[in-house]
C-alpha atoms as a PDB file:
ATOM      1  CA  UNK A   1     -63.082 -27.664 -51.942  1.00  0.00           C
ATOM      2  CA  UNK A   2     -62.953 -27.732 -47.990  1.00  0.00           C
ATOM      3  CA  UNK A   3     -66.047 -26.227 -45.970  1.00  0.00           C
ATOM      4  CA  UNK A   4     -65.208 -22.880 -44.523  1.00  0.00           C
ATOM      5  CA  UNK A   5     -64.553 -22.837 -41.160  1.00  0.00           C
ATOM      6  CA  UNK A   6     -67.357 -21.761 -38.507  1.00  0.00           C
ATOM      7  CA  UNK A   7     -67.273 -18.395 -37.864  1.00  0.00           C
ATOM      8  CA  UNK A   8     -65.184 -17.548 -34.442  1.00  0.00           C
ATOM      9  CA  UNK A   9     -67.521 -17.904 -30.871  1.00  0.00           C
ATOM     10  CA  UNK A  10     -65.373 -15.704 -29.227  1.00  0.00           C
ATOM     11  CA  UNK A  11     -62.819 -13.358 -30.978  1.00  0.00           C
ATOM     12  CA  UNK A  12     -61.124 -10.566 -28.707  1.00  0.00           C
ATOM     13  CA  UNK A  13     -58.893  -7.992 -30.988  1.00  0.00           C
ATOM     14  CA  UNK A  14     -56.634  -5.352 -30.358  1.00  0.00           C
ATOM     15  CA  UNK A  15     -56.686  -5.906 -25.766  1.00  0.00           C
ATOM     16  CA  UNK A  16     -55.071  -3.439 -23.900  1.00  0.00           C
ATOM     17  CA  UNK A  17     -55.308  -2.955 -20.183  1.00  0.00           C
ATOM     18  CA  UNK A  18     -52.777  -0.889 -18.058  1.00  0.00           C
ATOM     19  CA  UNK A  19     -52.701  -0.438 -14.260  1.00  0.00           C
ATOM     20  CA  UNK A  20     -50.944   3.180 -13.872  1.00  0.00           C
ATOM     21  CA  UNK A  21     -48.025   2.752 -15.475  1.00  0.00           C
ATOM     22  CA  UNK A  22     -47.725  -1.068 -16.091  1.00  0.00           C
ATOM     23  CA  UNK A  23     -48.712  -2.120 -19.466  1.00  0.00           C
ATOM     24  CA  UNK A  24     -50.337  -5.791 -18.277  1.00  0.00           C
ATOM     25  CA  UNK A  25     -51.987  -6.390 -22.064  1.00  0.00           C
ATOM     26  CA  UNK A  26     -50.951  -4.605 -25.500  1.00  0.00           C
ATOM     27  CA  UNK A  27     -52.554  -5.232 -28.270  1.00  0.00           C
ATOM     28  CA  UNK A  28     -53.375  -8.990 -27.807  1.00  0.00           C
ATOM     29  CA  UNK A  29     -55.765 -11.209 -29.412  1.00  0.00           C
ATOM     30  CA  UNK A  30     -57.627 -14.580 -28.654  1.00  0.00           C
ATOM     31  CA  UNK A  31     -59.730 -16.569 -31.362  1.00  0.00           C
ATOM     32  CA  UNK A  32     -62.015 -19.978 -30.853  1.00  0.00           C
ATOM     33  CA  UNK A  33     -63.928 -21.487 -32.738  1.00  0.00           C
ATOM     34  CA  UNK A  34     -66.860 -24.354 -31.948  1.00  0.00           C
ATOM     35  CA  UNK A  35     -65.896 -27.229 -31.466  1.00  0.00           C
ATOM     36  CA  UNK A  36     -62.505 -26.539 -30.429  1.00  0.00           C
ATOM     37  CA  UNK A  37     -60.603 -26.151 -27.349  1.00  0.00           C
ATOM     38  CA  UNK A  38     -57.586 -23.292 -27.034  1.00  0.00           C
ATOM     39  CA  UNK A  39     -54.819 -23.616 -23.967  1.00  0.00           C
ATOM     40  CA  UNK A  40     -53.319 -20.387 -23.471  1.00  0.00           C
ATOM     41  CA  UNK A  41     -50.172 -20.482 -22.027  1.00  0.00           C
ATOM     42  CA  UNK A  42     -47.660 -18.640 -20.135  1.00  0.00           C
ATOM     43  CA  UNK A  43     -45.448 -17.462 -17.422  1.00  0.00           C
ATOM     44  CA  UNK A  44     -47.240 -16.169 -13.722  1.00  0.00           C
ATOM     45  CA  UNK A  45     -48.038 -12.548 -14.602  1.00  0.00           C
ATOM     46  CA  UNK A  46     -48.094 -12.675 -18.131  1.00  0.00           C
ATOM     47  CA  UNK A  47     -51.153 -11.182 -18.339  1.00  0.00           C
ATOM     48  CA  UNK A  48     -53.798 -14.750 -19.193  1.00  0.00           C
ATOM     49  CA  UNK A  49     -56.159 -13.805 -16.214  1.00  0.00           C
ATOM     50  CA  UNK A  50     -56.490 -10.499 -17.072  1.00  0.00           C
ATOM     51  CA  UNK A  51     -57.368 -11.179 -20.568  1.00  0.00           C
ATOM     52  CA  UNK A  52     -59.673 -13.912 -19.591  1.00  0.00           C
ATOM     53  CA  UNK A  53     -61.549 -11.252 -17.000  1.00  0.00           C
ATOM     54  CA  UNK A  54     -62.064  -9.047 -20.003  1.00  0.00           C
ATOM     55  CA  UNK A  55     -63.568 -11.536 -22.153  1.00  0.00           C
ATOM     56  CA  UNK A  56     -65.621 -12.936 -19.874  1.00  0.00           C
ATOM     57  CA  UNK A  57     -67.088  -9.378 -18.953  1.00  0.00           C
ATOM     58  CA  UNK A  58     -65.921  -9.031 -15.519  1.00  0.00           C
ATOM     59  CA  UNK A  59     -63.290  -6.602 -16.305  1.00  0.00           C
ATOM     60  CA  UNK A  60     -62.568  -3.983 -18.572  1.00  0.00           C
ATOM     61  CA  UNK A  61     -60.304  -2.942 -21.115  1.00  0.00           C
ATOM     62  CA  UNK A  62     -58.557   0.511 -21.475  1.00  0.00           C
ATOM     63  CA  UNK A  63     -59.020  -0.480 -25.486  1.00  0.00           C
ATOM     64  CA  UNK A  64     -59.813  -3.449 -28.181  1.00  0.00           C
ATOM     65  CA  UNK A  65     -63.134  -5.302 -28.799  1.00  0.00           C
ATOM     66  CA  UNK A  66     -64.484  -8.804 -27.500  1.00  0.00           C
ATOM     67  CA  UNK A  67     -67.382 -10.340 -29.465  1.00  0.00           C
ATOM     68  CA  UNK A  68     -69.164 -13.650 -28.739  1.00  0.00           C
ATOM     69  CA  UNK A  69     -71.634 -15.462 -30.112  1.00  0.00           C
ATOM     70  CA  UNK A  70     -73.303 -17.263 -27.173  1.00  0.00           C
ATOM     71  CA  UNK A  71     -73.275 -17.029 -23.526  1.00  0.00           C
ATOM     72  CA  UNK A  72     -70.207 -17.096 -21.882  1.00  0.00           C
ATOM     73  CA  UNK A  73     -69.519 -19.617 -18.381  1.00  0.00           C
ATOM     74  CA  UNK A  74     -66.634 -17.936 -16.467  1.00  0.00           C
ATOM     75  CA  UNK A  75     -64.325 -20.578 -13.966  1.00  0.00           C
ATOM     76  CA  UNK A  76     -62.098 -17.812 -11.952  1.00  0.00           C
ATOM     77  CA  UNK A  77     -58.675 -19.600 -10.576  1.00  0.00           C
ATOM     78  CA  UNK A  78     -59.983 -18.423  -7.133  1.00  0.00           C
ATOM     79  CA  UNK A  79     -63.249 -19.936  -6.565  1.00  0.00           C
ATOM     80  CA  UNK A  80     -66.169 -17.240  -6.493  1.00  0.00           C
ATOM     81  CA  UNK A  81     -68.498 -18.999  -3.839  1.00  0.00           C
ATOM     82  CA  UNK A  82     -69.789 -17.815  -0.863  1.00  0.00           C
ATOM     83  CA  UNK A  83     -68.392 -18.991   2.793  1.00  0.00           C
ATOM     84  CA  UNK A  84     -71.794 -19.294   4.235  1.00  0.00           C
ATOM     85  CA  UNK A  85     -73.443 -20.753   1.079  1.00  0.00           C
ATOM     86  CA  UNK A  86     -73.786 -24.830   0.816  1.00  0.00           C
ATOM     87  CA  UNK A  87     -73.653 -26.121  -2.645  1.00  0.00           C
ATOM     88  CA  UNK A  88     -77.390 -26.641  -3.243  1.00  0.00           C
ATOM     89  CA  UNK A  89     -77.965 -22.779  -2.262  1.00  0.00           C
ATOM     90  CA  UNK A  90     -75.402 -21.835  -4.913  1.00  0.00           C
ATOM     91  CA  UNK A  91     -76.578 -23.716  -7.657  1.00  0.00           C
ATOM     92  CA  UNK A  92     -79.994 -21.561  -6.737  1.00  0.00           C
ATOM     93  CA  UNK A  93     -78.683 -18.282  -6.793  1.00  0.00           C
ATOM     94  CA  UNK A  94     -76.381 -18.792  -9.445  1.00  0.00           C
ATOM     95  CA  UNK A  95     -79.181 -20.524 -11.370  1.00  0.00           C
ATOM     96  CA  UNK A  96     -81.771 -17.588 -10.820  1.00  0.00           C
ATOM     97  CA  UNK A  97     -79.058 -15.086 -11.919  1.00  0.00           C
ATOM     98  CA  UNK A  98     -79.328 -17.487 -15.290  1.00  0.00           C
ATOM     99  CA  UNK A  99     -83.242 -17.211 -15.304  1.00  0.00           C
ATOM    100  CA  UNK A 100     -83.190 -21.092 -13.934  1.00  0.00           C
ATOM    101  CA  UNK A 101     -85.935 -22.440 -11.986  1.00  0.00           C
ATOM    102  CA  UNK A 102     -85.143 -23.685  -8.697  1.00  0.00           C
ATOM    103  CA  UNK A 103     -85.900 -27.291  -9.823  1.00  0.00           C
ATOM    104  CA  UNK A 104     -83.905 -26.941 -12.877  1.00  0.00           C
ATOM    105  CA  UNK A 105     -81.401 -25.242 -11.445  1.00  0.00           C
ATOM    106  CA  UNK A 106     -80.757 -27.948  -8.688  1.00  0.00           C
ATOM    107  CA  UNK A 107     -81.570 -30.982 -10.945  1.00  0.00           C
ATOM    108  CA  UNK A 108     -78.926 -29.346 -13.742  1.00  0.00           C
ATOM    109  CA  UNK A 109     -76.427 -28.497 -11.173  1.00  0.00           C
ATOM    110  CA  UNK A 110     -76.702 -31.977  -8.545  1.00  0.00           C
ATOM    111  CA  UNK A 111     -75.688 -33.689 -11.801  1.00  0.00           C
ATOM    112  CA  UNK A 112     -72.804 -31.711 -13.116  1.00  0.00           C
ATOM    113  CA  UNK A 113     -71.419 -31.620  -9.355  1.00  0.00           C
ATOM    114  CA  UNK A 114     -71.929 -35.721  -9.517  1.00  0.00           C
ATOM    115  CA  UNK A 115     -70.175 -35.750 -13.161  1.00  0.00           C
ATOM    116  CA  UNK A 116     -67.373 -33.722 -11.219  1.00  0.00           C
ATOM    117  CA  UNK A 117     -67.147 -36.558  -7.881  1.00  0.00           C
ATOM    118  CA  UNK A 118     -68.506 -33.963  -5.670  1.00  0.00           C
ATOM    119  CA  UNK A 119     -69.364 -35.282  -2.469  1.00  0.00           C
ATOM    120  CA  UNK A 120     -73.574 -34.776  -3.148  1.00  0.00           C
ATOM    121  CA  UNK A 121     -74.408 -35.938   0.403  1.00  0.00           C
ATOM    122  CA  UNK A 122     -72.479 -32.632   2.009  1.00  0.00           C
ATOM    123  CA  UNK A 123     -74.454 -29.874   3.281  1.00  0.00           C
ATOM    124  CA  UNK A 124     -71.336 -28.323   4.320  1.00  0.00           C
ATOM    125  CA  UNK A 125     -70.709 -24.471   3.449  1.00  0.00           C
ATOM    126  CA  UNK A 126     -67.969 -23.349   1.423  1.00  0.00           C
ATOM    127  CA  UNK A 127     -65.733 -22.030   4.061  1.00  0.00           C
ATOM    128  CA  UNK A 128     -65.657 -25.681   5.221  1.00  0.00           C
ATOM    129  CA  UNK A 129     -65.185 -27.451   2.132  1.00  0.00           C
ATOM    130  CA  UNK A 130     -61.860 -28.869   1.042  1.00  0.00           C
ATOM    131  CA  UNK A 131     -59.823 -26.619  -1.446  1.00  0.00           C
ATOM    132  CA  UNK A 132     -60.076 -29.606  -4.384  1.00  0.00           C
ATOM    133  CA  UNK A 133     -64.098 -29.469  -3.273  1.00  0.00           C
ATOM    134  CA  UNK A 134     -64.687 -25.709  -3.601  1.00  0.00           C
ATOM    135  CA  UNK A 135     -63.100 -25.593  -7.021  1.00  0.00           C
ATOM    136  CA  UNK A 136     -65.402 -28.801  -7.860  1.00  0.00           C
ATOM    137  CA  UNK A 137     -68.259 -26.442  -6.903  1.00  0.00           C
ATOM    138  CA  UNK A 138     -66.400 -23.568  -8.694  1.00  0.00           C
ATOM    139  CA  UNK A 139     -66.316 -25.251 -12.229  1.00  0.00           C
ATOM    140  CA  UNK A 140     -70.123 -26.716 -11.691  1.00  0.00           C
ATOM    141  CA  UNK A 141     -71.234 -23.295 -11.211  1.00  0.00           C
ATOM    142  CA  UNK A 142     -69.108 -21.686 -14.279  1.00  0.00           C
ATOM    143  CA  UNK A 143     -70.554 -25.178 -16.749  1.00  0.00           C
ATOM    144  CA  UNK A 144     -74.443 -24.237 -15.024  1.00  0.00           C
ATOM    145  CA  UNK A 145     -77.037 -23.561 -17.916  1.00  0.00           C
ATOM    146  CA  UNK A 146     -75.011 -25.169 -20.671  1.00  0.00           C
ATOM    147  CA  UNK A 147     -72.742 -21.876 -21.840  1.00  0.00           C
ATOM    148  CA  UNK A 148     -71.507 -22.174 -25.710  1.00  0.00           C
ATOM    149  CA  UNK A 149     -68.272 -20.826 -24.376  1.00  0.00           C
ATOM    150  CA  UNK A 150     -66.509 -21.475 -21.385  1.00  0.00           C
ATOM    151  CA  UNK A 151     -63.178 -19.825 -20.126  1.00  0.00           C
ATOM    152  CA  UNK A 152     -61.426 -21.538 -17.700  1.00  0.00           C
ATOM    153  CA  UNK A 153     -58.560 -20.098 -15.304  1.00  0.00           C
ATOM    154  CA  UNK A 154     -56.507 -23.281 -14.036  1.00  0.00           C
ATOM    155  CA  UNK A 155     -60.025 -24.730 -12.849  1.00  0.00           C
ATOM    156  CA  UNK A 156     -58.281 -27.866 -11.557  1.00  0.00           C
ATOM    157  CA  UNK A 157     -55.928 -26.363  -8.813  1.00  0.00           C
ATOM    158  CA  UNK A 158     -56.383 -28.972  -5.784  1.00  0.00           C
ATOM    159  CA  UNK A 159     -57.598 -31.778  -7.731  1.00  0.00           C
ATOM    160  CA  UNK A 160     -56.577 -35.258  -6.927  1.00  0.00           C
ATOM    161  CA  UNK A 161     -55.155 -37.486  -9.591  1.00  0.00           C
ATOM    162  CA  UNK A 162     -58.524 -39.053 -10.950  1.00  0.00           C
ATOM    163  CA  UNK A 163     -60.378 -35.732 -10.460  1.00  0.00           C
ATOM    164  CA  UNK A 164     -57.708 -34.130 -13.122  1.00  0.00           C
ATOM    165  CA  UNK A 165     -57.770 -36.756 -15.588  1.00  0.00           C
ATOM    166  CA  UNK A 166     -61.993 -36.545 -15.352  1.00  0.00           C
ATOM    167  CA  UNK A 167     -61.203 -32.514 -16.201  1.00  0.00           C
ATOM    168  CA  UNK A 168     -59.437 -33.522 -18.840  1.00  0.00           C
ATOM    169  CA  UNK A 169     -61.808 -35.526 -20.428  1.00  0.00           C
ATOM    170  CA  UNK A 170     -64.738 -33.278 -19.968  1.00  0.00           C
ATOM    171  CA  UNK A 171     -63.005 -30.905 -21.705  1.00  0.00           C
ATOM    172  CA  UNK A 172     -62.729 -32.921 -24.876  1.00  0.00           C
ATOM    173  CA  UNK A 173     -66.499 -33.877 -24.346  1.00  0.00           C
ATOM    174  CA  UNK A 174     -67.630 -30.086 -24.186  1.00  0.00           C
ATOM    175  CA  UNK A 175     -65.408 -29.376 -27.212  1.00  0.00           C
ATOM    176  CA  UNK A 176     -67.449 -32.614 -29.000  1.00  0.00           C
ATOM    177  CA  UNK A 177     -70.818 -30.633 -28.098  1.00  0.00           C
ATOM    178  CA  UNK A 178     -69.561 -27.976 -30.085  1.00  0.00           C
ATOM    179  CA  UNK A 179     -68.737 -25.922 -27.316  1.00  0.00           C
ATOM    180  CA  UNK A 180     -65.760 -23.518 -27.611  1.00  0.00           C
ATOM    181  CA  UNK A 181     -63.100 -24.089 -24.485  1.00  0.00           C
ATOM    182  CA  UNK A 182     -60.666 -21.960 -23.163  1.00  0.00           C
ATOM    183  CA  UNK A 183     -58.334 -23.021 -20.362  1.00  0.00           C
ATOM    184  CA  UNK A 184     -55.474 -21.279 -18.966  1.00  0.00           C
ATOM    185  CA  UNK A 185     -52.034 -22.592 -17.677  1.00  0.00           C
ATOM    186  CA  UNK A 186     -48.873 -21.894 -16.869  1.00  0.00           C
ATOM    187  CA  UNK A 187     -46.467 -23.716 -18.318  1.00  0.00           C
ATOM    188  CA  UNK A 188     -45.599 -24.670 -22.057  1.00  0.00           C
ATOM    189  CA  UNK A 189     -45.060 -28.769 -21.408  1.00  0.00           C
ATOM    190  CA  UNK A 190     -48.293 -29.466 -20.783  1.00  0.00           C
ATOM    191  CA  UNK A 191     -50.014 -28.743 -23.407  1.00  0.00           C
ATOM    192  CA  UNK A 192     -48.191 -30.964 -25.597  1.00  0.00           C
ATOM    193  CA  UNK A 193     -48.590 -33.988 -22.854  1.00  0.00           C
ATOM    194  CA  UNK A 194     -52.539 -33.049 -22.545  1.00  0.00           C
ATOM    195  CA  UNK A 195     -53.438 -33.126 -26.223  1.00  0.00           C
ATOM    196  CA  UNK A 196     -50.802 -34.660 -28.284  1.00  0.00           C
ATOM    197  CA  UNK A 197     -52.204 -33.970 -31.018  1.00  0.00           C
ATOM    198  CA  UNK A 198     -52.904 -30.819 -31.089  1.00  0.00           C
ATOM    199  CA  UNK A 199     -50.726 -28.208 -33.622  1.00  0.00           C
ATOM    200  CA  UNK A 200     -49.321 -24.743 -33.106  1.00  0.00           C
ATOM    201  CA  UNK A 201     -51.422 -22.022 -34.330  1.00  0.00           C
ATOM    202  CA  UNK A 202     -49.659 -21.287 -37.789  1.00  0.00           C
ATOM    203  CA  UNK A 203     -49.243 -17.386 -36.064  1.00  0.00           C
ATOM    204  CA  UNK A 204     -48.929 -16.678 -32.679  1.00  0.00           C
ATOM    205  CA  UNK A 205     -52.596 -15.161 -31.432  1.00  0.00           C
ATOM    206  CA  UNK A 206     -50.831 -12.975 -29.315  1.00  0.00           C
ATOM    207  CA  UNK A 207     -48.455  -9.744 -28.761  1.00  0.00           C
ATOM    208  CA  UNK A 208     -47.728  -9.932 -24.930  1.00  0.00           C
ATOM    209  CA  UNK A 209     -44.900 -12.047 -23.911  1.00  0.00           C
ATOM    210  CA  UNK A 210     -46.592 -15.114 -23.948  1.00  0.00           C
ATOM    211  CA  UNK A 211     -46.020 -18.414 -26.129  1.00  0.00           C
ATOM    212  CA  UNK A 212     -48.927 -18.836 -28.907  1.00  0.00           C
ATOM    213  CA  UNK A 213     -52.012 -21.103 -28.408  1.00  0.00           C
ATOM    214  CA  UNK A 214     -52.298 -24.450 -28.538  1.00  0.00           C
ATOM    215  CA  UNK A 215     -55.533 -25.721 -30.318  1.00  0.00           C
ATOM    216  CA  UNK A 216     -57.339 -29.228 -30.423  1.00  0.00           C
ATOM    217  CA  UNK A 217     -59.762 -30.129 -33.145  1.00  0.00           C
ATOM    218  CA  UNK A 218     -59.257 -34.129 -32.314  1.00  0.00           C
ATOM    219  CA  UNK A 219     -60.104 -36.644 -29.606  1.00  0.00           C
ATOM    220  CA  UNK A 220     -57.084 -37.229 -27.285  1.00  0.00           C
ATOM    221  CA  UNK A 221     -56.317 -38.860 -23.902  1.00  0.00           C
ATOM    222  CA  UNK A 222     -55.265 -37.327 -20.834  1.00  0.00           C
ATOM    223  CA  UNK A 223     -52.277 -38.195 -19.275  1.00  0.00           C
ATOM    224  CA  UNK A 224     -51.968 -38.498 -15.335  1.00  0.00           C
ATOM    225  CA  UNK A 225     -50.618 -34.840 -13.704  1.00  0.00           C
ATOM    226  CA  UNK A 226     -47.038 -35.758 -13.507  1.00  0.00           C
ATOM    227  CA  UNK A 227     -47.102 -35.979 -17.427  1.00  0.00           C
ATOM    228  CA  UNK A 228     -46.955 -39.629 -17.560  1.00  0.00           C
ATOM    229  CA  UNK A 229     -49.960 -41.424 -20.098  1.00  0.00           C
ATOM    230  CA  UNK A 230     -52.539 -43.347 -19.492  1.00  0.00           C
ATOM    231  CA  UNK A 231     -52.803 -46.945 -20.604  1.00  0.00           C
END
């Protein structure tokens, strides 16, 4: 007789949001577990922000539930820094809002930013930073404090080749800590190409006009961003 599976670390039921008179999410669902990592994809507008917003807390939902069972680290696809902030003075304020020390919050967050190939050395603030260097700074800030669940909105927009791959295999290194993963993209091909072998989910999680998750309970190997593998 298998184990039964670990109860859900996030599970959002029955999402609806409207803006006036546009319907943006009806009725939709999202489910993951620990220890696994869920791409949610879909067409531009389809709605995956929005729903990621409301189960991360920053936004709210005209109706439907979101329950989670530990705390939640948000990566927006626009990065939520501060022009006139440098990196160490986020990982501060960020850190207090966490109930971080200074000292932890700068010894936890130099060595995420360093995991990430962030240039450590620059005291530059955000508004100068390169666009692949502010979303470094973006994702460090959003992995800060070890969250049990983190949801992810295309965190890797401005990468460079090796700083995508790296993504890609932190991602299967969070969802090895047990950590449930959420990350967002738009378009159906990839997920296939990123985890091979992950499976369909046997019902799609969803009643907007997306296609259904993707899910990955196994090790696999990121390929390079035009698709290709890796040796």
């Amino acid at each position: 007789m298998s184990p039964s599976p670990a109860p859900p670390a996030l599970s959002a039921r029955s999402i609806t949001k409207r803006y006036g008179r546009k319907v943006v999410l009806e009725d939709a669902a999202l489910e993951v577990r620990p220890g696994e990592a869920v791409a949610l994809v879909g067409e531009n507008g389809a709605g995956k922000s929005t729903l990621l917003q409301i189960c991360a807390g920053v936004l709210g939902a005209d109706s439907g539930t979101v329950t989670a069972s530990g705390r939640i680290g948000y990566c927006p696809q626009e990065p939520g820094v501060f022009d006139l902030l440098t990196s160490d003075e986020h990982l501060i304020l960020f850190g207090r809002g966490l109930g971080l020390s200074r000292e932890t919050a700068l010894a936890g967050g130099r060595a995420l930013l360093q995991e990430f190939d962030y240039p450590l050395a620059e005291r530059t603030v955000a508004r100068d930073l390169s666009g692949g260097t502010r979303q470094k700074l973006n994702l460090a800030l959003a992995v800060l404090g070890d969250p049990r669940i983190l949801l992810m909105d295309e965190p890797y927009q401005g990468f460079d080749r090796g700083s995508y791959v790296n993504f890609w295999d932190h991602v299967d290194r969070w969802r090895g800590q047990g950590r449930a993963v959420v990350v967002l993209t738009g378009t159906r091909f990839p997920a296939w190409s990123w985890w091979p072998r992950c499976r369909a989910a046997t019902s799609c999680d969803a009643t907007w006009p997306w296609d259904c998750s993707w899910r990955c309970r196994s090790p696999s190997t990121a390929p390079w961003p035009d698709g290709t593998r890796r040796p």
